[in-house]
PDB file of N, CA and C in Angstrom:
ATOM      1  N   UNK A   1     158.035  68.678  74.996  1.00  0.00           N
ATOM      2  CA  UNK A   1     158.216  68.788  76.437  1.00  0.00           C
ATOM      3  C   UNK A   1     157.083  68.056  77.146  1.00  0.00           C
ATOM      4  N   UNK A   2     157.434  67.228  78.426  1.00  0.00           N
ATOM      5  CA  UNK A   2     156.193  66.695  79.054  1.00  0.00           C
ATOM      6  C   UNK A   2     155.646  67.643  79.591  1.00  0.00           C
ATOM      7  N   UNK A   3     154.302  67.099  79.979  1.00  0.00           N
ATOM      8  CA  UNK A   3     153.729  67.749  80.706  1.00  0.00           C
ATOM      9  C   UNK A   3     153.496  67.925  82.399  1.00  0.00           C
ATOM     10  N   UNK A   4     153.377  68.413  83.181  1.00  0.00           N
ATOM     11  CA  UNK A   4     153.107  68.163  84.679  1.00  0.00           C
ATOM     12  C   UNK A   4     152.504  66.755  84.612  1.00  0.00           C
ATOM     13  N   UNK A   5     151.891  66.449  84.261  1.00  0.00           N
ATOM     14  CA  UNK A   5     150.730  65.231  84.733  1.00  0.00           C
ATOM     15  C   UNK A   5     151.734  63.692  83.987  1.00  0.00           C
ATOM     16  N   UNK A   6     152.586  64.125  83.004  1.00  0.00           N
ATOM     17  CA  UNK A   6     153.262  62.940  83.002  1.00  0.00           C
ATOM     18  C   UNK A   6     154.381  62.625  83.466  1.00  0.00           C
ATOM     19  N   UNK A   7     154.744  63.864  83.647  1.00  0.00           N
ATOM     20  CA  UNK A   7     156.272  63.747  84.808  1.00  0.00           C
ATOM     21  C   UNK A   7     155.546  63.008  86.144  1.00  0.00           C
ATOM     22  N   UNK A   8     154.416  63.712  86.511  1.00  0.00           N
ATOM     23  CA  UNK A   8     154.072  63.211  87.988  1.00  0.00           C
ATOM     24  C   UNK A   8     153.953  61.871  87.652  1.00  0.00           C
ATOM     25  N   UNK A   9     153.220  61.243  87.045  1.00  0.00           N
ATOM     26  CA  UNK A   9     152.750  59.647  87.009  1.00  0.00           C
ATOM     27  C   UNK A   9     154.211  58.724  86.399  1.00  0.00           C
ATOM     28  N   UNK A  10     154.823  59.225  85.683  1.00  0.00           N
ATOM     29  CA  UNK A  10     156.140  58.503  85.305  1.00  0.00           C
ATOM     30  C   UNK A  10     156.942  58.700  86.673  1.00  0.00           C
ATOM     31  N   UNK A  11     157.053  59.345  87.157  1.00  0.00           N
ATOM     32  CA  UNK A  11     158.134  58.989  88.655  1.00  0.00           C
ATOM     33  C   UNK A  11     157.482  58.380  89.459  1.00  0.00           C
ATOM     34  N   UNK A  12     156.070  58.750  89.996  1.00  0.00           N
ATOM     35  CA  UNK A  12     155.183  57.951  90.786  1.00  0.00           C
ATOM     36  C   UNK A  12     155.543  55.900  90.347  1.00  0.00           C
ATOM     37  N   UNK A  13     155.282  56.336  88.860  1.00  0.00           N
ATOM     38  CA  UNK A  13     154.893  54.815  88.435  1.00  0.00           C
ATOM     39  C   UNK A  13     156.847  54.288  88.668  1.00  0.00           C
ATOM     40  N   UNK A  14     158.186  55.135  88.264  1.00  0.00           N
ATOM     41  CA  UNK A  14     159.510  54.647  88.584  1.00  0.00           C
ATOM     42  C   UNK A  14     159.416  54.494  90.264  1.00  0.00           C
ATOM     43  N   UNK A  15     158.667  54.992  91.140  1.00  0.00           N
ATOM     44  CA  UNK A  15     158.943  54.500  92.339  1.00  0.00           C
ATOM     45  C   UNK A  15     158.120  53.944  92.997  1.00  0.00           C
ATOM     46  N   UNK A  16     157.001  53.310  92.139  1.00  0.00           N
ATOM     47  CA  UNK A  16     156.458  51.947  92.353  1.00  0.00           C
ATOM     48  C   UNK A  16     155.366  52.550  93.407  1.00  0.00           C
ATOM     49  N   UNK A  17     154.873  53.819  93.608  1.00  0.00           N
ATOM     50  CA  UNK A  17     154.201  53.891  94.882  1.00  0.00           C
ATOM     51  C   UNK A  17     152.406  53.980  93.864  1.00  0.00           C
ATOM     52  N   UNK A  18     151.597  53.783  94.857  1.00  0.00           N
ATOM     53  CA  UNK A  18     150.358  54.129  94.351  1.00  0.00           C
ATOM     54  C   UNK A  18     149.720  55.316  94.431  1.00  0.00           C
ATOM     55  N   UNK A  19     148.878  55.960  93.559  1.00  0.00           N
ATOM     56  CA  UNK A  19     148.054  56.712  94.258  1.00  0.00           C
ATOM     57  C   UNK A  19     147.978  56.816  95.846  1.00  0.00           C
ATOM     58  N   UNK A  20     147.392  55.999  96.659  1.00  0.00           N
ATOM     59  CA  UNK A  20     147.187  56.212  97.732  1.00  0.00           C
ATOM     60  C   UNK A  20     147.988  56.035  98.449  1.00  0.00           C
ATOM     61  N   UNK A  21     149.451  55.445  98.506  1.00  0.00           N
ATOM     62  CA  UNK A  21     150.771  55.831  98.659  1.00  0.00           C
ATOM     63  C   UNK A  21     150.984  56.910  99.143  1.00  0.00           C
ATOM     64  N   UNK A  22     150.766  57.990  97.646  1.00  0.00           N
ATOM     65  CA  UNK A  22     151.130  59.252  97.681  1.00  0.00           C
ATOM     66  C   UNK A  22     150.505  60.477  98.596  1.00  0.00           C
ATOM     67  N   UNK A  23     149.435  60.355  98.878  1.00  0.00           N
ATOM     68  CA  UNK A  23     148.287  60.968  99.614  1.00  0.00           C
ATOM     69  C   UNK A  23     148.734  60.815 100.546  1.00  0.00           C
ATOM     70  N   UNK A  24     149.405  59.203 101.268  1.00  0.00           N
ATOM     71  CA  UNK A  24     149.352  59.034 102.840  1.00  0.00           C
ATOM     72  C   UNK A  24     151.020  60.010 102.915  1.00  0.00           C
ATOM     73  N   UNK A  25     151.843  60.113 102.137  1.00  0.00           N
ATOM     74  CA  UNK A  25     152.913  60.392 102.391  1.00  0.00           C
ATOM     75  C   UNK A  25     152.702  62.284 102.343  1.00  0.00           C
ATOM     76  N   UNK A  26     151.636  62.668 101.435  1.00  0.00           N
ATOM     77  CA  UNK A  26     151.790  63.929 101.438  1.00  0.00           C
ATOM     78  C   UNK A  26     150.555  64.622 101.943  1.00  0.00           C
ATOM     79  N   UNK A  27     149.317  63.944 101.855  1.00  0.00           N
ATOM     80  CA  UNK A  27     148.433  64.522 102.238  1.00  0.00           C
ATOM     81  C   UNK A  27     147.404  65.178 101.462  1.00  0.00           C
ATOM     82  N   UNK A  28     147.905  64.935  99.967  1.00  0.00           N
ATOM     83  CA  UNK A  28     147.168  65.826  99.155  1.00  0.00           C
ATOM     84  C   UNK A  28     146.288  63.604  98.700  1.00  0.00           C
ATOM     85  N   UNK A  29     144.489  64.153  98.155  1.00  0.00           N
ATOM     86  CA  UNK A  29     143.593  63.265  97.888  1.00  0.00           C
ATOM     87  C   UNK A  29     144.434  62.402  96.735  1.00  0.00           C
ATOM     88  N   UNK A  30     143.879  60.922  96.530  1.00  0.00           N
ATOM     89  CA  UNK A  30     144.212  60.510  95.387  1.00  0.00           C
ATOM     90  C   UNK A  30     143.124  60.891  94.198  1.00  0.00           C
ATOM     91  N   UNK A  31     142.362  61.387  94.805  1.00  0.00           N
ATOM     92  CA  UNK A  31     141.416  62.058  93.332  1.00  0.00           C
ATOM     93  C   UNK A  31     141.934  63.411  93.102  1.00  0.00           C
ATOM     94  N   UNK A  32     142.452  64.212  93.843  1.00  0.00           N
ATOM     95  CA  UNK A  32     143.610  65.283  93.388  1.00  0.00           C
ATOM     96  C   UNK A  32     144.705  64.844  92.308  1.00  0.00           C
ATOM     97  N   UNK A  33     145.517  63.588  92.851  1.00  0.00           N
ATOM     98  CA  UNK A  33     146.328  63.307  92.249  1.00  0.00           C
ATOM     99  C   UNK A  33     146.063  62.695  90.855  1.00  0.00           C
ATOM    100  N   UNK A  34     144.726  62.315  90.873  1.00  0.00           N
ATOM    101  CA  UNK A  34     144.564  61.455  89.629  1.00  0.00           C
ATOM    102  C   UNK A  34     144.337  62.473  88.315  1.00  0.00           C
ATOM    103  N   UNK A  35     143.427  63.769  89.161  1.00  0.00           N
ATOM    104  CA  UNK A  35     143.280  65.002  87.813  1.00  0.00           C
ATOM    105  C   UNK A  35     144.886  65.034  87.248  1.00  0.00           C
ATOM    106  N   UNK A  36     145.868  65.581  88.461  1.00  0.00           N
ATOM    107  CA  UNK A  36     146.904  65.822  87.872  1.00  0.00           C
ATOM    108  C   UNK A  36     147.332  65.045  86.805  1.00  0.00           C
ATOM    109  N   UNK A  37     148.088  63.963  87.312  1.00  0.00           N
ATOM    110  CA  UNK A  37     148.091  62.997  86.515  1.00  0.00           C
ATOM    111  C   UNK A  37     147.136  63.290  84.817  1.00  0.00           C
ATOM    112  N   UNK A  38     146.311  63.237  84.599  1.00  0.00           N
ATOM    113  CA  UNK A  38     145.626  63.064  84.003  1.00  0.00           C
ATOM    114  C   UNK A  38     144.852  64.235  83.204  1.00  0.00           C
ATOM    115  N   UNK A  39     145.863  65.032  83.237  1.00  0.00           N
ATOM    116  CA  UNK A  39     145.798  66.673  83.149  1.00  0.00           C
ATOM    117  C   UNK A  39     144.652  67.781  83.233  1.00  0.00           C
ATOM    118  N   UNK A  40     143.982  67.204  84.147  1.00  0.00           N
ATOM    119  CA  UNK A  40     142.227  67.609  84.485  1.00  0.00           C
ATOM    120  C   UNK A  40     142.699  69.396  85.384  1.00  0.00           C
ATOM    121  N   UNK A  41     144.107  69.081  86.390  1.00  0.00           N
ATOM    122  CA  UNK A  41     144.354  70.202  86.929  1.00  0.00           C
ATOM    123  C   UNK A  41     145.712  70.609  86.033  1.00  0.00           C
ATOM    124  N   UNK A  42     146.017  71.550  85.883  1.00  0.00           N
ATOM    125  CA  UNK A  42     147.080  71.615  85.019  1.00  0.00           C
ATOM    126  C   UNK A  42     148.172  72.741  86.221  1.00  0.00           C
ATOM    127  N   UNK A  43     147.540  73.519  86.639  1.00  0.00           N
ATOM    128  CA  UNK A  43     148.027  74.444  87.828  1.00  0.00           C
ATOM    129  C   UNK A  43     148.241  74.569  89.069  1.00  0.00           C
ATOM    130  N   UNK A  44     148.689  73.306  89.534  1.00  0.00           N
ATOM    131  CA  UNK A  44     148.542  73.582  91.109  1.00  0.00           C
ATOM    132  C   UNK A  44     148.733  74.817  92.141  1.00  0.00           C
ATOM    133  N   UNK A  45     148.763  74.467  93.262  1.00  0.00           N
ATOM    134  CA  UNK A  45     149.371  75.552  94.142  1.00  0.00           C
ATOM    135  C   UNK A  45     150.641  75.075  94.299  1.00  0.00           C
ATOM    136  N   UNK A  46     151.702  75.820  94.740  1.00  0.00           N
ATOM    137  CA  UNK A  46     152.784  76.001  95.336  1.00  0.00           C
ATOM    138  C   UNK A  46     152.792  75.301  96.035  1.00  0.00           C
ATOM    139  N   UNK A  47     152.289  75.248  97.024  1.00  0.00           N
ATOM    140  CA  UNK A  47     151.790  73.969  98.395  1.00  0.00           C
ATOM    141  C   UNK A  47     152.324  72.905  98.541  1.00  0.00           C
ATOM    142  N   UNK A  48     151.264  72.733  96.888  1.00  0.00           N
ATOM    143  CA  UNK A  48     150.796  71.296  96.669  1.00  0.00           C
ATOM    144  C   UNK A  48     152.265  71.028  95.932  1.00  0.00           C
ATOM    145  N   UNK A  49     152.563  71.507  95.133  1.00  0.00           N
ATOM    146  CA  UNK A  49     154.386  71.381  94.681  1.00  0.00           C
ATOM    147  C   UNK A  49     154.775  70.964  94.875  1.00  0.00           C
ATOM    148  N   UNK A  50     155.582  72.022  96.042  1.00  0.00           N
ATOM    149  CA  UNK A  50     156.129  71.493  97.501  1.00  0.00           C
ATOM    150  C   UNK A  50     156.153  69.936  97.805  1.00  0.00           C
ATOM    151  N   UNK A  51     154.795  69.395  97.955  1.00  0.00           N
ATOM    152  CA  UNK A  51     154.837  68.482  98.542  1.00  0.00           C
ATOM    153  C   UNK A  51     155.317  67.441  97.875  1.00  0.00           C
ATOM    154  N   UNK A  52     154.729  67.572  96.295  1.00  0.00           N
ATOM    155  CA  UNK A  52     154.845  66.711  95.457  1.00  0.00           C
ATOM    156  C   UNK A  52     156.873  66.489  95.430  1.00  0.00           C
ATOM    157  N   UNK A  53     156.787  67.492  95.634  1.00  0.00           N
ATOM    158  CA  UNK A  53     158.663  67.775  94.878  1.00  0.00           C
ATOM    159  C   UNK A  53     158.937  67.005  96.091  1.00  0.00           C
ATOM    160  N   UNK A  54     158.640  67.125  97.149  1.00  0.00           N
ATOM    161  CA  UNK A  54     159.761  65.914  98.552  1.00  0.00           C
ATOM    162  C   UNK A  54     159.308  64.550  97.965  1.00  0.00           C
ATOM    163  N   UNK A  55     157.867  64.241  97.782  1.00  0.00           N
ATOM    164  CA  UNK A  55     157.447  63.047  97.829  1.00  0.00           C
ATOM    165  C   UNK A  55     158.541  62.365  96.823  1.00  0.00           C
ATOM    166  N   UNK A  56     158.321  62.923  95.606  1.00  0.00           N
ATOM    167  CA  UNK A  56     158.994  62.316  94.240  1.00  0.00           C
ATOM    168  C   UNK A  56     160.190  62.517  94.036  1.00  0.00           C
ATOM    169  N   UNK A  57     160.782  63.460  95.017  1.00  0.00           N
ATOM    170  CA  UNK A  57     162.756  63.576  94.882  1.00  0.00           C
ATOM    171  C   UNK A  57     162.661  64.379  93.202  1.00  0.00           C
ATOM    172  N   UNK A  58     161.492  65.355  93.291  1.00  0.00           N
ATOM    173  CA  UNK A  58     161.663  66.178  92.021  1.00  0.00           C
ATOM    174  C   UNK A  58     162.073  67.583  92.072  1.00  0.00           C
ATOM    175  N   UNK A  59     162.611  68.344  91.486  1.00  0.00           N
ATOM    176  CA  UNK A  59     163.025  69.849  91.742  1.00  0.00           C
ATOM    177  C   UNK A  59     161.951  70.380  92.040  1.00  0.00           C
ATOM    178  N   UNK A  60     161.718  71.123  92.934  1.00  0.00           N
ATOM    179  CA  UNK A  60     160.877  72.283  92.847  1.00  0.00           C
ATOM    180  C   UNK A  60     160.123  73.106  91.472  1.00  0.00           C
ATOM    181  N   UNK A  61     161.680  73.906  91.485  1.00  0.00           N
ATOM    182  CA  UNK A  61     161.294  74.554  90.345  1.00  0.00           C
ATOM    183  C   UNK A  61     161.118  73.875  88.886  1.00  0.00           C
ATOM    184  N   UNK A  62     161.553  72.614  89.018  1.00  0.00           N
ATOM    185  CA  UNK A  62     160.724  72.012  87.460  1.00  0.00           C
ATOM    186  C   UNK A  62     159.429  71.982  87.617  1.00  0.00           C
ATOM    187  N   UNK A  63     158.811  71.868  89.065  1.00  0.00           N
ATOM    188  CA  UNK A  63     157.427  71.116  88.852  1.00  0.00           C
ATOM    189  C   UNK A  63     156.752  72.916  88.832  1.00  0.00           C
ATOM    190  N   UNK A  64     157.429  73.553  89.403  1.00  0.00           N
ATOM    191  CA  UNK A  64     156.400  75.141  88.967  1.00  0.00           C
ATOM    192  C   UNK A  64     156.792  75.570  87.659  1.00  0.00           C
ATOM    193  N   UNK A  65     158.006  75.625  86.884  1.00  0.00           N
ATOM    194  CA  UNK A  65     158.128  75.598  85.733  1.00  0.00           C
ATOM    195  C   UNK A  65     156.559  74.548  84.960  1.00  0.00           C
ATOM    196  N   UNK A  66     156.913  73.234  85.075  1.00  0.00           N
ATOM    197  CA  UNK A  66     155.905  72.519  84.039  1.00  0.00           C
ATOM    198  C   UNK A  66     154.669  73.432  84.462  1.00  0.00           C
ATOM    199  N   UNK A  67     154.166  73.733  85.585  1.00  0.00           N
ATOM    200  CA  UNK A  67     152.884  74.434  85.705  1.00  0.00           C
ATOM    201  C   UNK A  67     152.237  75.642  85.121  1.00  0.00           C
ATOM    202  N   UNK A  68     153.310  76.183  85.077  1.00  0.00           N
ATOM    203  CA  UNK A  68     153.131  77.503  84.260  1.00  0.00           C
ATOM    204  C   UNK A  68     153.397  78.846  85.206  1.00  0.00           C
ATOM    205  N   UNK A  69     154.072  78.504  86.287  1.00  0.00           N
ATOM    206  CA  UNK A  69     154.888  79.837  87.072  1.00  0.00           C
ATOM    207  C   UNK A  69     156.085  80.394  86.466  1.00  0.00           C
ATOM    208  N   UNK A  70     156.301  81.272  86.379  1.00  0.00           N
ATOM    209  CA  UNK A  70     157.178  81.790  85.642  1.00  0.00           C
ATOM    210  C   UNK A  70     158.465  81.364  86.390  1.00  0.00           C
ATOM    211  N   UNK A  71     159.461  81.387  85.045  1.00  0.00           N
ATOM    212  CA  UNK A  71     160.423  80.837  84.807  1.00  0.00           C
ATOM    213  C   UNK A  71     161.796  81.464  85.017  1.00  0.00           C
ATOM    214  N   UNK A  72     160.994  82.640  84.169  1.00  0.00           N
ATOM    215  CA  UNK A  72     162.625  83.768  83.693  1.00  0.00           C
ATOM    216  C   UNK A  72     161.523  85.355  84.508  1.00  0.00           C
ATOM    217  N   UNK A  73     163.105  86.045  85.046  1.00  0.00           N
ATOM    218  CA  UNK A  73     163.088  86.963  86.262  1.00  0.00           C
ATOM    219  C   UNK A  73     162.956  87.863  84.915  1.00  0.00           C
ATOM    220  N   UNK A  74     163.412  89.188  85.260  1.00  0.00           N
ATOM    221  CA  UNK A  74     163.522  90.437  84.705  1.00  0.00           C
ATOM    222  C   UNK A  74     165.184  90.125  83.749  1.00  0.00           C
ATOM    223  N   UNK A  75     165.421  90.533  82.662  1.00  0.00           N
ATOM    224  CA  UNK A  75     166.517  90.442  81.957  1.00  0.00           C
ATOM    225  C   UNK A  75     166.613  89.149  81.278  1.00  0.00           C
ATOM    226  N   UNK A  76     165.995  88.274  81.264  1.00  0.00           N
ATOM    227  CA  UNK A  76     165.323  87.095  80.964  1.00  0.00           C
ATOM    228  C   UNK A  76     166.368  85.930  81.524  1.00  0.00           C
ATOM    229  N   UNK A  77     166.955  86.099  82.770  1.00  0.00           N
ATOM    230  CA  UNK A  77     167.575  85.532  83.822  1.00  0.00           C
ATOM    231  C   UNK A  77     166.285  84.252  84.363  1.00  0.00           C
ATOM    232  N   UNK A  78     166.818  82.717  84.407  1.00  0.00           N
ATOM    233  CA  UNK A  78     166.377  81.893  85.145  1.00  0.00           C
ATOM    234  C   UNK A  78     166.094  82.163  86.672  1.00  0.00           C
ATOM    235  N   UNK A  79     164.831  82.152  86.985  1.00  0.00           N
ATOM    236  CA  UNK A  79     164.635  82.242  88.348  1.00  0.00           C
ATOM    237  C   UNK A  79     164.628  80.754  89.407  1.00  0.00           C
ATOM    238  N   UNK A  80     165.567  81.041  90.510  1.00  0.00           N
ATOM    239  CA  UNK A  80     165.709  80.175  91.256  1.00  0.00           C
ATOM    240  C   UNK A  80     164.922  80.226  92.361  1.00  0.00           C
ATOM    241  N   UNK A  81     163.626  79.259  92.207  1.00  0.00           N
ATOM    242  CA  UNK A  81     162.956  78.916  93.076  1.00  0.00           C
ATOM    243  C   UNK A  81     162.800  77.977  93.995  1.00  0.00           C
ATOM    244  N   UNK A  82     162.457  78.316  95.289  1.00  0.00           N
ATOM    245  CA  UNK A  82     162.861  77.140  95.970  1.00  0.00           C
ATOM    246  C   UNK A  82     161.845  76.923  97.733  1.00  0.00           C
ATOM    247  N   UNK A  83     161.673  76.139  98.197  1.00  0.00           N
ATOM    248  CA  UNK A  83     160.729  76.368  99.220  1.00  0.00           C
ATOM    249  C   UNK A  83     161.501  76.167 100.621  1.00  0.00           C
ATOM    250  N   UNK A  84     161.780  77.683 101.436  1.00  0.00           N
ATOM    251  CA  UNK A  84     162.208  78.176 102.498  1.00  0.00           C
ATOM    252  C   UNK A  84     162.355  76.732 104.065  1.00  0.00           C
ATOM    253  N   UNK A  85     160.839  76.303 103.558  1.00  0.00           N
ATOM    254  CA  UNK A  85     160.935  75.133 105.082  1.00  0.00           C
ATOM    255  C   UNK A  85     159.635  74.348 104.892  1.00  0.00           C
ATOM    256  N   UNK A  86     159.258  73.007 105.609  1.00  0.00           N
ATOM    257  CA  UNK A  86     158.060  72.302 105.183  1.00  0.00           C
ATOM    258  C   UNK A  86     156.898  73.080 106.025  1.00  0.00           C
ATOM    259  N   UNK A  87     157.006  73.892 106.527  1.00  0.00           N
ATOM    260  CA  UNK A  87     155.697  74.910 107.492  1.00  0.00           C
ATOM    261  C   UNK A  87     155.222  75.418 106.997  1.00  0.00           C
ATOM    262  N   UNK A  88     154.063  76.261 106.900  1.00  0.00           N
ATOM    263  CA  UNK A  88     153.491  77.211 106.617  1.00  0.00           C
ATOM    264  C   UNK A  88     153.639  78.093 106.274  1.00  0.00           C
ATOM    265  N   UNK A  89     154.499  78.747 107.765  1.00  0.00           N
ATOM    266  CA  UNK A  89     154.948  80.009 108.239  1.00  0.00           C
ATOM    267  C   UNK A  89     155.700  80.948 106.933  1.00  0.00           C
ATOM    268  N   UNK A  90     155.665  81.861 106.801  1.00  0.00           N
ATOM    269  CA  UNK A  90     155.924  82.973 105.683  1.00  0.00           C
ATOM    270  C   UNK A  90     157.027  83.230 106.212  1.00  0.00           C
ATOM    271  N   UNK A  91     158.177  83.637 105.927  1.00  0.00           N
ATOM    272  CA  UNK A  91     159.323  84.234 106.609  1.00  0.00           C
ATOM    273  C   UNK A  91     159.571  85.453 107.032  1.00  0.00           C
ATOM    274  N   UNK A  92     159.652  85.684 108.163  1.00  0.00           N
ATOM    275  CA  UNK A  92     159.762  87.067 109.055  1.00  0.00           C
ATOM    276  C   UNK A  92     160.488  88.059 108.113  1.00  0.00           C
ATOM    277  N   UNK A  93     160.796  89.425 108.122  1.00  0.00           N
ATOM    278  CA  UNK A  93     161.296  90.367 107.164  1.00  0.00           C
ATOM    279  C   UNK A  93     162.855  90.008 107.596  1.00  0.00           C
ATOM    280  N   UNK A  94     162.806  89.892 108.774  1.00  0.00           N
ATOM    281  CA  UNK A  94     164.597  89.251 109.406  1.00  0.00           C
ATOM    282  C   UNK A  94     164.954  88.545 108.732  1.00  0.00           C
ATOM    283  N   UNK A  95     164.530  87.187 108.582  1.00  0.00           N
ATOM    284  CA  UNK A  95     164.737  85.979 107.699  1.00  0.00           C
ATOM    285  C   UNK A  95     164.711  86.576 106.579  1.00  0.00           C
ATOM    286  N   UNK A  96     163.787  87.267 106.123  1.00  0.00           N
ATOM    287  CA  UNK A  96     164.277  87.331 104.301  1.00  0.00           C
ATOM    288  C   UNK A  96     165.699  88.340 104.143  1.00  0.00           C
ATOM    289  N   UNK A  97     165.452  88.966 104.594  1.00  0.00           N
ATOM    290  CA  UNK A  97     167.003  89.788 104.907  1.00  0.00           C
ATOM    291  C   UNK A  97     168.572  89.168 104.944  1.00  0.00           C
ATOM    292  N   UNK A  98     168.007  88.234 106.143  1.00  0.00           N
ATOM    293  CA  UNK A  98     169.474  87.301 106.653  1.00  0.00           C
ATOM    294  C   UNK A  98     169.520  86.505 105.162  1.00  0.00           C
ATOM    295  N   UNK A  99     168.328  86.212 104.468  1.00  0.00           N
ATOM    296  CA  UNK A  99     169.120  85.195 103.429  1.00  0.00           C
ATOM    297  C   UNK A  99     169.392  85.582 102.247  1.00  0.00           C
ATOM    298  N   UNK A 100     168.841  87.060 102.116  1.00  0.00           N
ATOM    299  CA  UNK A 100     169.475  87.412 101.332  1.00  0.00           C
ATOM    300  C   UNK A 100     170.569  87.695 101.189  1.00  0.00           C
ATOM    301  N   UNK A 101     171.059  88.247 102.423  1.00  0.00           N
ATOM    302  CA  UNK A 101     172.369  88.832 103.102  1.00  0.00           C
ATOM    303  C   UNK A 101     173.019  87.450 102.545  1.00  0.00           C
ATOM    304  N   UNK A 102     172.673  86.295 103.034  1.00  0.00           N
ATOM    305  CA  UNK A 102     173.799  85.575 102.788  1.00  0.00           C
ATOM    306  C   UNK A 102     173.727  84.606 101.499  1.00  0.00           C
ATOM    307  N   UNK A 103     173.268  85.041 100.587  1.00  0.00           N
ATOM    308  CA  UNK A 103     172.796  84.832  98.980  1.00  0.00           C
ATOM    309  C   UNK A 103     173.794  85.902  98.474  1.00  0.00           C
ATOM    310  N   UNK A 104     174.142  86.958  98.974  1.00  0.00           N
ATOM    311  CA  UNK A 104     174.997  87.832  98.334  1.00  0.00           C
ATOM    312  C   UNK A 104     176.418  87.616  98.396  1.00  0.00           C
ATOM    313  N   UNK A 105     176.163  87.182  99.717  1.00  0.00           N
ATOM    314  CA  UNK A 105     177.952  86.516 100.642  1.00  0.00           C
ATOM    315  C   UNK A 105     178.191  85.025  99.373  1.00  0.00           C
ATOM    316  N   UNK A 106     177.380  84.284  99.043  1.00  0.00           N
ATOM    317  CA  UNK A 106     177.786  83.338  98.450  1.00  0.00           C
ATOM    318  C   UNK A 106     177.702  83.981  96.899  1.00  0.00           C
ATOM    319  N   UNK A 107     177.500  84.839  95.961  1.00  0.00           N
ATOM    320  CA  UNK A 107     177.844  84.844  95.000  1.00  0.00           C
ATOM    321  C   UNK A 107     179.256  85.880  95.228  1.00  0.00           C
ATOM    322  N   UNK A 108     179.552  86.584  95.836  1.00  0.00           N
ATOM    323  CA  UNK A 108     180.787  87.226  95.942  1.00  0.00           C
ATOM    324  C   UNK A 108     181.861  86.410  96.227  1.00  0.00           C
ATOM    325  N   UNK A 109     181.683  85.451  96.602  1.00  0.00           N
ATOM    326  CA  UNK A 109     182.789  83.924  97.119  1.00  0.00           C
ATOM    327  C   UNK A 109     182.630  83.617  95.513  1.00  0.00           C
ATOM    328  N   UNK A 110     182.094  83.115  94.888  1.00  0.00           N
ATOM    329  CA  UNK A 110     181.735  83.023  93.442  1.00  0.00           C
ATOM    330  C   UNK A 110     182.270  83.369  92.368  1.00  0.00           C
ATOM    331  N   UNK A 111     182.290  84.922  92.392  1.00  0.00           N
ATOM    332  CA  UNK A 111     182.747  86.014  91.786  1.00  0.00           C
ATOM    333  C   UNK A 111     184.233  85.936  92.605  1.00  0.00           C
ATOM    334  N   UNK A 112     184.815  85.937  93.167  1.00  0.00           N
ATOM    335  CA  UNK A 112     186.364  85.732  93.432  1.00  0.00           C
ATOM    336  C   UNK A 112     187.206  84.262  93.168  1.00  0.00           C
ATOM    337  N   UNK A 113     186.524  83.643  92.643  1.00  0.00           N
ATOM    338  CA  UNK A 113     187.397  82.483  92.716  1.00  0.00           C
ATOM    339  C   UNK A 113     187.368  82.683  91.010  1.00  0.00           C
TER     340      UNK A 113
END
């Protein structure tokens, strides 16, 4: 299995961008990026993920999978991870509610067909 740091530099290097490319597009240092790369950080933050996953058109949850966030939920069910919005902001108890609410509405559509 690759590792974080060669998935990152093999898509970086398939979409031709540079180091400092990547920084201007996401914001994270090219001496950040170069540990990664180069497996000096092996764990990022979530954040930093995030960002990576828009920049590179990579899943989310592969790039917290390669990191070492867990994978499998309770029952040893794949967990579907995924990042809510590009802000900050944490989601109100409403919002987590409403989507769950409608996370349930779409597997019952699911479960009937």
């Amino acid at each position: 299995m690759e590792s974080l740091g060669e998935v990152l530099r093999r898509k970086r290097d398939d979409l031709r961008l540079s180091l400092r490319e990547v920084e201007e597009k996401t914001g994270i240092s090219n001496a950040y990026l170069s540990q990664l790369e180069n497996q000096k950080i092996v764990k990022p933050s979530p954040s930093v993920l995030g960002k990576l996953a828009e920049a590179y058109k990579i899943s989310y949850s592969r790039l917290m999978e390669l990191s070492g966030y867990p994978a499998l939920g309770p029952k040893g069910k794949r967990l579907l991870v995924f990042r809510t919005s590009d802000s900050a902001e944490e989601l109100t108890p409403q919002e987590e509610r409403e989507l769950l609410e409608y996370l349930r509405f779409i597997r019952t559509r699911r479960q009937e067909r």
